[in-house]
Every structure is written in C-alpha cells, then in structure tokens.
Protein backbone atom coordinates (compact mmCIF):
# COMPACT_ATOMS: atom_id res chain seq x y z
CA UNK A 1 94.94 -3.65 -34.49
CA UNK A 2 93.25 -6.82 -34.77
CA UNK A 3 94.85 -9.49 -37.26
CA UNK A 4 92.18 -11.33 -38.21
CA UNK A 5 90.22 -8.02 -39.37
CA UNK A 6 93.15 -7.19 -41.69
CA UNK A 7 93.30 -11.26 -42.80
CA UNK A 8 89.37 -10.97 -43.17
CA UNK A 9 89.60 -7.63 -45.69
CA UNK A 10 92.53 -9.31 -48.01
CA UNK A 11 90.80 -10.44 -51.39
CA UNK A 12 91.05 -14.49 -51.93
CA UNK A 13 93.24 -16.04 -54.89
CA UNK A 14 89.36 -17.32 -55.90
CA UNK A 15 87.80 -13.58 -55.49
CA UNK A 16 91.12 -11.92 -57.90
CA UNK A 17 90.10 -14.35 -60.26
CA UNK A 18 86.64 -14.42 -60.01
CA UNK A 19 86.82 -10.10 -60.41
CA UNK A 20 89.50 -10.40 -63.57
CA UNK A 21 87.48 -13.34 -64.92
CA UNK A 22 84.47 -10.52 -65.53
CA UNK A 23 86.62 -7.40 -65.65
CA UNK A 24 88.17 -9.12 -69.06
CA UNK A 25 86.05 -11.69 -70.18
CA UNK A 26 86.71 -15.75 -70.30
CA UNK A 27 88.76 -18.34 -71.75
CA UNK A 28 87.42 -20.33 -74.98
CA UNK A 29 85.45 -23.20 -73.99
CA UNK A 30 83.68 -26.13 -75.38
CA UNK A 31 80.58 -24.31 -76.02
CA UNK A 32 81.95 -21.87 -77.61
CA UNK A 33 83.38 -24.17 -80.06
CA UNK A 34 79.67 -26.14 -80.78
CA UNK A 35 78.21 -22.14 -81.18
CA UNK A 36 80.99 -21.51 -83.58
CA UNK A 37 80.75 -24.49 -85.74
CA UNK A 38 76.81 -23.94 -85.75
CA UNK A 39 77.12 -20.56 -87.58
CA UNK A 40 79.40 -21.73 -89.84
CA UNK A 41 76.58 -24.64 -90.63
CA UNK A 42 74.03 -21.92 -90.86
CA UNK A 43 76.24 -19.97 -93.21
CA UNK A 44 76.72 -23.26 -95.27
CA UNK A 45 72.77 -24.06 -94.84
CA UNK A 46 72.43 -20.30 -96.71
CA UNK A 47 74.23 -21.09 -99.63
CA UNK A 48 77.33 -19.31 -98.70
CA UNK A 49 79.21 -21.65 -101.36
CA UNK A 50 77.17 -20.84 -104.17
CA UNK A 51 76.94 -17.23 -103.01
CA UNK A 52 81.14 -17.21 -103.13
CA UNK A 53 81.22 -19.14 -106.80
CA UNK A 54 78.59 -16.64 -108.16
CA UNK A 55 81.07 -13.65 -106.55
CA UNK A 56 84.29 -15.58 -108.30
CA UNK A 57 82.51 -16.15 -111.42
CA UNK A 58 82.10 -12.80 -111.87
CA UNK A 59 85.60 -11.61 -110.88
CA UNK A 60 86.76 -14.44 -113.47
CA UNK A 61 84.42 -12.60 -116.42
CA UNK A 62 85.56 -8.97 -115.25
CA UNK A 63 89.39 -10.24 -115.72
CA UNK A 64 88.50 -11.68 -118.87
CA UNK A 65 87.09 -9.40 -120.26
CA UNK A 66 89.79 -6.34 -119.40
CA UNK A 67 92.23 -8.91 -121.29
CA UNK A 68 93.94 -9.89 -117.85
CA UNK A 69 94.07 -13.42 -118.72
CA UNK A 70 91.83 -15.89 -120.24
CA UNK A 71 89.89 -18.96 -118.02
CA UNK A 72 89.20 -22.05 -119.81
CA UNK A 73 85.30 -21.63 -119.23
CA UNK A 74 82.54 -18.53 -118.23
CA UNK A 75 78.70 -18.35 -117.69
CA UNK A 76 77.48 -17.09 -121.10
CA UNK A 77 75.31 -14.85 -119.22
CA UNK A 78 78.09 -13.20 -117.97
CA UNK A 79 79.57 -12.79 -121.01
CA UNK A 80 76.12 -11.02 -122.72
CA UNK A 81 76.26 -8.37 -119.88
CA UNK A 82 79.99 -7.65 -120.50
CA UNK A 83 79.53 -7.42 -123.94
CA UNK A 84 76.15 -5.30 -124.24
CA UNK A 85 76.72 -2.96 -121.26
CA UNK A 86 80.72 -3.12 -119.90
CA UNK A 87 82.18 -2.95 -116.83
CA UNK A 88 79.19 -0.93 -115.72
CA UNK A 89 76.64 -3.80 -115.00
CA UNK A 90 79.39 -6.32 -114.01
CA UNK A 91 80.61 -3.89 -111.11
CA UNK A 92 76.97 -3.26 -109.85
CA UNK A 93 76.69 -7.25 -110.12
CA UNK A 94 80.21 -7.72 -107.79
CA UNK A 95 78.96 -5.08 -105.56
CA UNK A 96 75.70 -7.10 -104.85
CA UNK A 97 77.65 -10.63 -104.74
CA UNK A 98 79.80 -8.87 -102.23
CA UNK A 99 77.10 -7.98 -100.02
CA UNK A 100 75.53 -11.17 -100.53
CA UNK A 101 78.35 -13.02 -99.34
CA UNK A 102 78.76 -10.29 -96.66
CA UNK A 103 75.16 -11.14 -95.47
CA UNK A 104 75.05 -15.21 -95.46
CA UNK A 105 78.87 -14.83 -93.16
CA UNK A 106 77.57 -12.15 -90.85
CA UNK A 107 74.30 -13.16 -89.81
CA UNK A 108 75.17 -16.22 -88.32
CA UNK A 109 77.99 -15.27 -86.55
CA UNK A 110 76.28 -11.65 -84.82
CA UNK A 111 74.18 -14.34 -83.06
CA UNK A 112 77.32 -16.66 -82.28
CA UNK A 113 78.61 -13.34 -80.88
CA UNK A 114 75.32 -12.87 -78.79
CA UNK A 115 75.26 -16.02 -77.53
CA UNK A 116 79.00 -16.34 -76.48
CA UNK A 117 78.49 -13.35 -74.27
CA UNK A 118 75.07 -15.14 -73.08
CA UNK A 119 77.68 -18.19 -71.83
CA UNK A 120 78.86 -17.04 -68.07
CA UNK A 121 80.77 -16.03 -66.49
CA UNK A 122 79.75 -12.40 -67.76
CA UNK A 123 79.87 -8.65 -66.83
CA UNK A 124 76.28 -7.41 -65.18
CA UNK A 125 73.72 -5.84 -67.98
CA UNK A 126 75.00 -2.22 -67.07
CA UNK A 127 78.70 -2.90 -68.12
CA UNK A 128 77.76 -4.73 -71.36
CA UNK A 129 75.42 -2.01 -72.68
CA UNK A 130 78.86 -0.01 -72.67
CA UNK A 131 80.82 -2.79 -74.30
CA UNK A 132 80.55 -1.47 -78.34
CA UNK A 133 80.79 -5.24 -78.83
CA UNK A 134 77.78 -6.38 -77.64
CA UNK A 135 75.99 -2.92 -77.81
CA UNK A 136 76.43 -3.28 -81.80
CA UNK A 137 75.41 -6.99 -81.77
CA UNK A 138 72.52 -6.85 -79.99
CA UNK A 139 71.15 -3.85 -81.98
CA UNK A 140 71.86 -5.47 -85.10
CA UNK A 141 70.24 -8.81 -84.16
CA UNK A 142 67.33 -6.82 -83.20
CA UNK A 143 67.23 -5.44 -86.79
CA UNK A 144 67.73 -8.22 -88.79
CA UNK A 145 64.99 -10.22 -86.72
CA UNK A 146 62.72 -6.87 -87.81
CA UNK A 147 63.14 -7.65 -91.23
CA UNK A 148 61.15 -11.09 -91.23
CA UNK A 149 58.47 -9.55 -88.95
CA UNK A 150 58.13 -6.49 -91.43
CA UNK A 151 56.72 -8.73 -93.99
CA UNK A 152 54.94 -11.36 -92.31
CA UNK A 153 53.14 -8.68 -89.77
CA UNK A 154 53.07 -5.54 -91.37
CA UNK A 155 53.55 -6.15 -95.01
CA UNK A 156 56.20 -3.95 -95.16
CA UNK A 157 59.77 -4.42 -96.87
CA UNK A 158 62.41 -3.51 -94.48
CA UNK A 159 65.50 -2.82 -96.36
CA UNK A 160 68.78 -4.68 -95.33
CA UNK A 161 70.61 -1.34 -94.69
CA UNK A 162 69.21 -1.16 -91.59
CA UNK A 163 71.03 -3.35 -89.95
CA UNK A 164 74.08 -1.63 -90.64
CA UNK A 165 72.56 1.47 -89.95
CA UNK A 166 71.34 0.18 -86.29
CA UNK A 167 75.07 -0.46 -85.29
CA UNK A 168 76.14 2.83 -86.29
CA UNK A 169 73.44 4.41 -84.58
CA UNK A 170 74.63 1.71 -81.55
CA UNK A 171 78.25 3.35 -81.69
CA UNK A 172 76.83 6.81 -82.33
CA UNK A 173 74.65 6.58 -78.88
CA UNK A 174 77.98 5.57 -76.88
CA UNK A 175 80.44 8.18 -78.49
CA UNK A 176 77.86 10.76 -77.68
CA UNK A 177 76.95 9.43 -74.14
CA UNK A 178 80.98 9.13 -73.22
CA UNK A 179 79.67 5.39 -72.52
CA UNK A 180 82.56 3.49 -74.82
CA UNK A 181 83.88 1.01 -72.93
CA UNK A 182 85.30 -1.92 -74.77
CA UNK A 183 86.15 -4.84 -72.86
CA UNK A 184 89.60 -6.96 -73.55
CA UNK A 185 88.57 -9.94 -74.19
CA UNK A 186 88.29 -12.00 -77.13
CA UNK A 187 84.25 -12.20 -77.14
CA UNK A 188 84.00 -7.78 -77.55
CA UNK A 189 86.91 -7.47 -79.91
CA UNK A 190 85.28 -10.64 -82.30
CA UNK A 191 81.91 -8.30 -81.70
CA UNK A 192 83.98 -5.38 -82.86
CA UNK A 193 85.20 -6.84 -85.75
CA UNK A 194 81.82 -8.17 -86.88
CA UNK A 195 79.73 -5.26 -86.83
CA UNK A 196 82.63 -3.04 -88.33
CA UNK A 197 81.95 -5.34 -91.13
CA UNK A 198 78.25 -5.08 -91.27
CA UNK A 199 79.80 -1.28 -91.30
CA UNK A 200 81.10 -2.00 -94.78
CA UNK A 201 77.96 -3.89 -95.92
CA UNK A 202 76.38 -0.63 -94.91
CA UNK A 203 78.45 1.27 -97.65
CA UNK A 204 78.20 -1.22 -100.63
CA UNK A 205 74.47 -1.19 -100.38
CA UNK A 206 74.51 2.47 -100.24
CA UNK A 207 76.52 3.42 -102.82
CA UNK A 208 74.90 4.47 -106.48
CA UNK A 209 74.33 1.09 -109.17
C-alpha cells in the first residue's frame, strides 16, 4: 500500500474547517454588525418610536379605564373611544398598534436576515432552499417588495397578510416535500425566529375587529 496515497486521501485541518464552516454556518463578523445596526436605523427611520408610544398609550387608557390604576395624563381621544364604545374599539385599536409595531421591527430585519446569509462563506443555493430560515425570508421579502409594485404598477392594494401568508405557504412547501432542513447556526435560527413572528402578525390581522 502506498503511503502517500493514504496521506493524499486524509482531509486537511483547512478542508474540516472549511466543510463545518458551511455545514453550520459562520461566526459573527463585522458586517454583520453594520447590517444589524442598519435595520435597526430603518426601523427608527419608520417611526418605530412613535409606533411603540401610540401602542403604550393605549395600554395606559385600557388600564385606566378598567380602574387598574390611574396615570397622571391620557390622549383625550383615547378617552372619547373608551367612554362612547368600551373595551371594544380600544382592543381593535391595540390589535392594530401591535401589528404596526410588528411591521416597522420585522421588515427591516427579514432583509438583515437575507443579507447575512448573502455574506460568505455560505451553503450552495440547493441546501439553503431547504433551510426554513432562509426559505421563509426570502419568500417574505419577495412579498413585501409585491406590495409597493401592486400599487405603483397595477393599481392594486395588496393586503399586508400576505406576507405572513407567503412564509407559511414557504414552511407548508418543505413539510410536504420532506425538504426541512434547518441549519445550526445562528443566521437560520434568527430567520426562524423572525418569520415565526411575521407568523403571529399573520393572526392579529386576521382575526375579527
């Protein structure tokens, strides 16, 4: 048997690391970091703070008004609906700040998601249409990029369920196919965990006002 045959077939300290490097994703690195802190400056740039005082505002008027305790100040708008039409209105009001909020927070970051799995060293195309991470993300970022053209191509209103409903759909294709194959690594779970909460945006704008 000829050594340097057997010496010539025994994987490299660079090739192991190189093959687990793609098998389960990458380290955090710089870019990362600048893609992260742009979506949270997008979120900002879309009025995520006013979007979050509206939501509090309106938890503040709910407590008041069930006799919880009593704030120091309230919009006096907030105060008419409560008294004309009750907990009703208000809850249909926090359900829509709620997905507001929901909206402003997830956008930006299902493209921070798409473009950290953009930064190599990746898997091949084949392995991350399996990946429910990235599957979900790119299907909703094709969605919510729909919604835009919609109106200024077609004239037609595209409601914001769909991007919910395109990452269920997303899931739905790779439970059916037997294609689920999440990847461990911080960039598919963070994809998970994203579109699981466009999930719930899903059923708040779904449910009966």
């Amino acid at each position: 048997m000829d050594l340097r045959d057997s010496r010539s077939r025994v994987p490299s300290a660079a090739s192991i690391a190189d093959s687990e490097s793609t098998s389960c994703g990458r380290g955090i690195r710089l870019l990362d970091l600048m893609i992260t802190t742009a979506a949270v400056e997008a979120s900002i740039g879309f009025g995520i703070h006013l979007a979050v005082e509206t939501l509090w505002y309106h938890v503040i008027s709910f407590c008041e008004f069930m006799g919880h305790f009593a704030p120091e100040y309230s919009w006096w708008w907030m105060r008419l609906d409560l008294a004309l039409f009750g907990t009703t209105n208000v809850a249909a009001q926090f359900l829509n700040d709620t997905a507001d909020v929901g909206l402003r927070v997830l956008i930006p970051l299902t493209v921070a998601i798409l473009l950290h799995r953009a930064v190599p060293p990746r898997p091949g195309w084949d392995r991350l249409a399996q990946q429910p991470g990235f599957r979900a993300t790119a299907a909703a970022s094709a969605a919510f990029l729909a919604i835009p053209a919609g109106r200024m191509y077609g004239s037609m209103e595209v409601p914001v369920w769909v991007i919910p409903g395109s990452v269920a759909a997303s899931w739905l294709a790779l439970a059916v196919r037997k294609r689920w194959a999440p990847e461990s690594s911080w960039i598919d779970r963070a994809g998970r965990v994203v579109e699981t909460a466009w999930l719930a945006i899903g059923i708040i704008l779904i449910l009966p006002r």
